[in-house]
C-alpha atoms as a PDB file:
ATOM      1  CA  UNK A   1       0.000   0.000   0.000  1.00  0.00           C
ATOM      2  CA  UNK A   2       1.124   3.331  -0.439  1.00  0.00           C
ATOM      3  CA  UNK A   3       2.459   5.145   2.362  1.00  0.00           C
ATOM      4  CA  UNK A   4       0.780   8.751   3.243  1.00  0.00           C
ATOM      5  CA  UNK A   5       2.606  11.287   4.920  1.00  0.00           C
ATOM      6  CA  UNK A   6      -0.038  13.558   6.780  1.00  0.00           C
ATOM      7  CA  UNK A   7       1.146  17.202   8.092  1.00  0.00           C
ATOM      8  CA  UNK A   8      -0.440  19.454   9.933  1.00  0.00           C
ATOM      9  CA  UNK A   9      -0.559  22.950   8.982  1.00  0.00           C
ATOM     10  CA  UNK A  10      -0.882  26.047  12.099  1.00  0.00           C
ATOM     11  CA  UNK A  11      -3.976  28.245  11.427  1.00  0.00           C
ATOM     12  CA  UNK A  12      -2.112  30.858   9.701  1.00  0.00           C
ATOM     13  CA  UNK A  13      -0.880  28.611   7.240  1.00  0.00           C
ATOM     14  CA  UNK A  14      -4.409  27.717   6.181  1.00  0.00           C
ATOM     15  CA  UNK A  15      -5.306  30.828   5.857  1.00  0.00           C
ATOM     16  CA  UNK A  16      -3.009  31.733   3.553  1.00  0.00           C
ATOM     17  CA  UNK A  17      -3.167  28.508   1.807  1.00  0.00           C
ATOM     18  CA  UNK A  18      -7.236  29.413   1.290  1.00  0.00           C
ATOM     19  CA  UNK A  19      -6.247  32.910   0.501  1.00  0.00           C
ATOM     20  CA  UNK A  20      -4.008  31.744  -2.059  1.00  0.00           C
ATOM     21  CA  UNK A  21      -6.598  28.717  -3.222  1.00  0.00           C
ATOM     22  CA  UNK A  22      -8.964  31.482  -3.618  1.00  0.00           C
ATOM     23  CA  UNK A  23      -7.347  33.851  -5.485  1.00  0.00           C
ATOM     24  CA  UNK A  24      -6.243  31.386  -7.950  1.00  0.00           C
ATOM     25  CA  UNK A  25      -9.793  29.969  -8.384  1.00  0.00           C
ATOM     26  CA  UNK A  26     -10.627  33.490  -9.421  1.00  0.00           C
ATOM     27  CA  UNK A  27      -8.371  34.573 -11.506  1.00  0.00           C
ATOM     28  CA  UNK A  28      -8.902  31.467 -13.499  1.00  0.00           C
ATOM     29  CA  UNK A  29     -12.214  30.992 -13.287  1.00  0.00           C
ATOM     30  CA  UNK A  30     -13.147  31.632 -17.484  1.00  0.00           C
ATOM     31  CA  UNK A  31     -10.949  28.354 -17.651  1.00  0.00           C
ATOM     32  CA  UNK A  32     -12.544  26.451 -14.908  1.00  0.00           C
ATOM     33  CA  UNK A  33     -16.086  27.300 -16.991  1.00  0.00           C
ATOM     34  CA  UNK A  34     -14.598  26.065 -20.123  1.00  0.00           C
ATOM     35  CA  UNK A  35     -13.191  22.907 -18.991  1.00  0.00           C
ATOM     36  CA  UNK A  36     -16.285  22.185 -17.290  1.00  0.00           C
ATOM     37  CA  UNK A  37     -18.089  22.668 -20.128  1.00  0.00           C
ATOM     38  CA  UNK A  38     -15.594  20.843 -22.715  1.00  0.00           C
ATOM     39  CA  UNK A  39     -15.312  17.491 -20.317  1.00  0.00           C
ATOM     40  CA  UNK A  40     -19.280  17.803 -20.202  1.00  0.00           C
ATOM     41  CA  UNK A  41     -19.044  17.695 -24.354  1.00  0.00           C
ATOM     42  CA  UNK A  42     -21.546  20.966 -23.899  1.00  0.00           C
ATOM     43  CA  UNK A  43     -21.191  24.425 -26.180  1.00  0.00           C
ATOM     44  CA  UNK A  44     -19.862  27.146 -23.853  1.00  0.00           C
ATOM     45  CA  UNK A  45     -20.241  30.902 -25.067  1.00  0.00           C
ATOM     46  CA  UNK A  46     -16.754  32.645 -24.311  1.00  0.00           C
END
């Protein structure tokens, strides 16, 4: 089996990991509605 390595991050750190998560989501979010919509097969309007 393969072995997981689990770490803990302090509360700070996962805030800033969500911060950054965030950001990123939104600055790439006309992607993230085309590849939804391509691995769907559907037409999305750009």
């Amino acid at each position: 089996m393969a072995k997981t390595n689990k770490k803990e991050l302090s509360s700070k750190q996962q805030e800033e990991l969500i911060k950054t998560l965030k950001d990123r989501f939104e600055k790439n979010n006309d992607r993230q509605k085309y590849r939804m919509g391509e691995s769907t097969g559907q037409a999305v309007s750009q």
